[in-house]
C-alpha atoms as a PDB file:
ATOM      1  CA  UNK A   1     124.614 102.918  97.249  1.00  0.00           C
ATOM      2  CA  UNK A   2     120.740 103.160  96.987  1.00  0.00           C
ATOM      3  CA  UNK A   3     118.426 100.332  97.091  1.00  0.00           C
ATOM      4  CA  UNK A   4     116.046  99.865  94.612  1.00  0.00           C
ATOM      5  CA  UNK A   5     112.932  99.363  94.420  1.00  0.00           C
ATOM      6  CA  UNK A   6     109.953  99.350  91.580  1.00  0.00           C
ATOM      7  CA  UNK A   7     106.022 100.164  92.152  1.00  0.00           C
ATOM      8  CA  UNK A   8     103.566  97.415  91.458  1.00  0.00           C
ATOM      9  CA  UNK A   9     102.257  99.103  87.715  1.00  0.00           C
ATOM     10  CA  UNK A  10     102.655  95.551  86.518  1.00  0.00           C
ATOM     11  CA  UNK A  11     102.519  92.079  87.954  1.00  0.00           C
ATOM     12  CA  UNK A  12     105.481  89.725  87.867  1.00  0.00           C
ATOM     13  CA  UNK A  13     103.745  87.596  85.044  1.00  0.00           C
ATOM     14  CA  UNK A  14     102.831  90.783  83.317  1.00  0.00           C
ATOM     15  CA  UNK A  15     106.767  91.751  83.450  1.00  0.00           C
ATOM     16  CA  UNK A  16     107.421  88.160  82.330  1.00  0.00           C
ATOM     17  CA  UNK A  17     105.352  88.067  79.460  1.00  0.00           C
ATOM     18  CA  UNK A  18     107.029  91.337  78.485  1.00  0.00           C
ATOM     19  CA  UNK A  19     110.191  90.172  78.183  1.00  0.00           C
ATOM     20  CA  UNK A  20     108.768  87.176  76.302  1.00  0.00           C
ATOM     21  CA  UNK A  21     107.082  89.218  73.351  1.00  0.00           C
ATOM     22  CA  UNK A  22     109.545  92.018  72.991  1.00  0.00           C
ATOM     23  CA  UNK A  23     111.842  92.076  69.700  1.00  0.00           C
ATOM     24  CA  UNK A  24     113.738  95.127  70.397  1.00  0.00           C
ATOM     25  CA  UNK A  25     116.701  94.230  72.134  1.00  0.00           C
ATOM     26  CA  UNK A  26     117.554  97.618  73.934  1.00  0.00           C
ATOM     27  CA  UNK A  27     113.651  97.659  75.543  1.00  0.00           C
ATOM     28  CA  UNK A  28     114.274  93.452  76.278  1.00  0.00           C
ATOM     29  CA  UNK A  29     116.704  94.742  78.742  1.00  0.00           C
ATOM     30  CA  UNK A  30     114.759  97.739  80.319  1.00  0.00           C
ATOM     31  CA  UNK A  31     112.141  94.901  80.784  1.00  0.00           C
ATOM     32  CA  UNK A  32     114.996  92.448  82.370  1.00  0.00           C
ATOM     33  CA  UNK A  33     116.505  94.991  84.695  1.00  0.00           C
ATOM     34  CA  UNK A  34     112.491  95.961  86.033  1.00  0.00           C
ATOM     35  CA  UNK A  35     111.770  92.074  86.415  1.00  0.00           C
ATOM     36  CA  UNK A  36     115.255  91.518  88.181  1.00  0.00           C
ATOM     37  CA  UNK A  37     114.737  94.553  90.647  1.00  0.00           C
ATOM     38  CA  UNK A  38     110.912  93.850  91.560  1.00  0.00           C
ATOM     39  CA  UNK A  39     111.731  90.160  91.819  1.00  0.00           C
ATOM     40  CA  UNK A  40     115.495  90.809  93.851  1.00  0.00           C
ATOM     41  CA  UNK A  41     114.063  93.679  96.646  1.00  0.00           C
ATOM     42  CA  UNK A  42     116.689  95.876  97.699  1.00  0.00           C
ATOM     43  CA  UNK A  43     119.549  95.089  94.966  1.00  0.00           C
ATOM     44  CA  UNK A  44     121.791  97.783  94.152  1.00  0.00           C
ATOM     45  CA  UNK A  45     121.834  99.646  91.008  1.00  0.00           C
ATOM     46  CA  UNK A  46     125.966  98.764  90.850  1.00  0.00           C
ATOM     47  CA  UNK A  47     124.873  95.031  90.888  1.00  0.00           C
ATOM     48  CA  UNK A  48     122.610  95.378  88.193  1.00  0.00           C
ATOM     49  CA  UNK A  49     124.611  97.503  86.182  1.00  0.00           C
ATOM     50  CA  UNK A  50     127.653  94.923  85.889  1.00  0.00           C
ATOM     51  CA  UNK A  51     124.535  91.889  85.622  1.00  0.00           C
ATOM     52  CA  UNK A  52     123.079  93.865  82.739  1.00  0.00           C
ATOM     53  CA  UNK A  53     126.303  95.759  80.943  1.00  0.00           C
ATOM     54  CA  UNK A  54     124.400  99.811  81.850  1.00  0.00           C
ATOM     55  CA  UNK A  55     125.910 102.631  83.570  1.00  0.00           C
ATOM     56  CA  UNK A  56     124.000 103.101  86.660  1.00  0.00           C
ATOM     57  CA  UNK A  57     122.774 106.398  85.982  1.00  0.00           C
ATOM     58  CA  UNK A  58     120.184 104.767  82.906  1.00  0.00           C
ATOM     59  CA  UNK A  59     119.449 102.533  85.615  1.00  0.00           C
ATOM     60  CA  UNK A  60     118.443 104.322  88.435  1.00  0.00           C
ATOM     61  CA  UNK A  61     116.416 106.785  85.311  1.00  0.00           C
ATOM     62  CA  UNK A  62     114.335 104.050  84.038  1.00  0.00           C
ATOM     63  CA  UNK A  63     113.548 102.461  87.566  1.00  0.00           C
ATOM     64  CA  UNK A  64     112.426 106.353  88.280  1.00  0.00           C
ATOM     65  CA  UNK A  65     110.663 107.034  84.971  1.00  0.00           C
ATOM     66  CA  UNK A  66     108.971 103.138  85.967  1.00  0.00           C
ATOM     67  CA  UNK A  67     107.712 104.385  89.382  1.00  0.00           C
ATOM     68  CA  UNK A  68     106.472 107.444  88.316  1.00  0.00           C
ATOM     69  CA  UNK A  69     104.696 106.951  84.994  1.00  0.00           C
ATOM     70  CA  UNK A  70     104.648 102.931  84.607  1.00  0.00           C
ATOM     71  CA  UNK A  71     104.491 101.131  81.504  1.00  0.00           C
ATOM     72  CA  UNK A  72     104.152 104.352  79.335  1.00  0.00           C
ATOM     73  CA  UNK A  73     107.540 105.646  80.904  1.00  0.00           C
ATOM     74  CA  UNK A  74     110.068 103.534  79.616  1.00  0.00           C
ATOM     75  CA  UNK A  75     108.869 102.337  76.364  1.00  0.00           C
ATOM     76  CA  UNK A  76     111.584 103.528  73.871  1.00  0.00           C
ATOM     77  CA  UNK A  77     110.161 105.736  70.525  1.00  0.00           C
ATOM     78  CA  UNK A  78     110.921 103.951  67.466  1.00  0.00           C
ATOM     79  CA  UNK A  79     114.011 105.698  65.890  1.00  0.00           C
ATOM     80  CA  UNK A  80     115.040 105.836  62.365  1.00  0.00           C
ATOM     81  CA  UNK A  81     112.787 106.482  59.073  1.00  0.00           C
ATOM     82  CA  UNK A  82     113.459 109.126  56.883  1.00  0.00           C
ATOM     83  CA  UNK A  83     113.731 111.953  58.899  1.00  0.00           C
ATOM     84  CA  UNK A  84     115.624 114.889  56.433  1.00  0.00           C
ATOM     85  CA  UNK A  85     113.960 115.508  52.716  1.00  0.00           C
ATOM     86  CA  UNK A  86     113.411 117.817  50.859  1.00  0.00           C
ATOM     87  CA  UNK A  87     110.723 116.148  48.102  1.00  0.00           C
ATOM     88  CA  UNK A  88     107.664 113.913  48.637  1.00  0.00           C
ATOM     89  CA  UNK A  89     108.545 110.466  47.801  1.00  0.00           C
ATOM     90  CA  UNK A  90     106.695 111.245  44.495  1.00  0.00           C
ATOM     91  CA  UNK A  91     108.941 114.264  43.559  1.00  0.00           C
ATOM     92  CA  UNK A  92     111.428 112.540  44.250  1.00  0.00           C
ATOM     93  CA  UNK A  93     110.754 109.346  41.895  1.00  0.00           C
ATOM     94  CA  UNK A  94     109.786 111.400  39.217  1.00  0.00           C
ATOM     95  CA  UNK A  95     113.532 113.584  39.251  1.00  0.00           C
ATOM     96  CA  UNK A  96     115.150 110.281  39.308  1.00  0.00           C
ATOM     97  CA  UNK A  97     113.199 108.837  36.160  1.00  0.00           C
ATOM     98  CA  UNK A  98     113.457 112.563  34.568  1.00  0.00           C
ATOM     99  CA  UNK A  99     117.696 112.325  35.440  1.00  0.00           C
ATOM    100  CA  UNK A 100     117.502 108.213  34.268  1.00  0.00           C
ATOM    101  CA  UNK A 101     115.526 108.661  31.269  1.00  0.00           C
ATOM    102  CA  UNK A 102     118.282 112.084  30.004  1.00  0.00           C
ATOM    103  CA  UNK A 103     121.485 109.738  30.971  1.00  0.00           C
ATOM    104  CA  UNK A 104     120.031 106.994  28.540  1.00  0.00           C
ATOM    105  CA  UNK A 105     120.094 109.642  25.730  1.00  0.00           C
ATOM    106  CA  UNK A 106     123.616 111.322  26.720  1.00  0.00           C
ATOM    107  CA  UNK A 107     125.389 107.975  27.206  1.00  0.00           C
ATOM    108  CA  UNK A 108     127.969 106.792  24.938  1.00  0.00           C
ATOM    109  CA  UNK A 109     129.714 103.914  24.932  1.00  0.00           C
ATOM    110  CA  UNK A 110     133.599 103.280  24.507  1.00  0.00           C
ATOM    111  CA  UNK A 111     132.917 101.572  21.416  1.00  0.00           C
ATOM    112  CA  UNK A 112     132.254 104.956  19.334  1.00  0.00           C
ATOM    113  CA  UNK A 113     135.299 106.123  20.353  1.00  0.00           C
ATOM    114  CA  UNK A 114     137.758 103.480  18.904  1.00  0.00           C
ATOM    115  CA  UNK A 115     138.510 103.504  15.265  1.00  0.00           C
END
């Protein structure tokens, strides 16, 4: 198995206070597995992948995407939102008071039913 081995884009206290200030848990441990390698020289990528619970391939990805763009290279995009509409948020409030506003008018209760 390969060695590995990270480029100096960020100091170890630079790493450290990383790992201090991140929330999201998935980039926490991009930021752990970076700090472990630079600080560990020469661990294997099967070492850190049973420390850390990833497959070794997203290991040895991120340490390359690391070495070759830095900090910029493994930041993770935000994911989620509201990615499939077909109305503006504005539409889409005024359908729903239009829909709301006709159900009030239509709606009859069990009451008129019984004799």
């Amino acid at each position: 198995m390969k060695r590995l081995k990270v480029l100096d884009h960020q100091t170890d206290s630079e790493l450290e206070q990383l790992i201090k200030t991140e929330k999201n848990s998935s980039q926490l441990r991009i930021w752990q597995v970076l700090y472990f390698i630079k600080t560990n020289y020469g661990v294997q990528a099967k070492t850190i992948s049973s420390i850390f619970g990833l497959a070794v391939s997203t290991i040895y990805h991120k340490v390359q995407k690391y070495n070759k763009y830095g900090k910029e290279g493994v930041v993770l995009l935000e994911r989620g939102g509201r990615n499939r509409f077909y109305l503006t948020l504005e539409d889409e409030s005024n359908v729903l008071n239009s829909l709301t506003s006709k159900a009030k008018d239509v709606f009859i209760s069990v009451k008129n039913f019984t004799n």
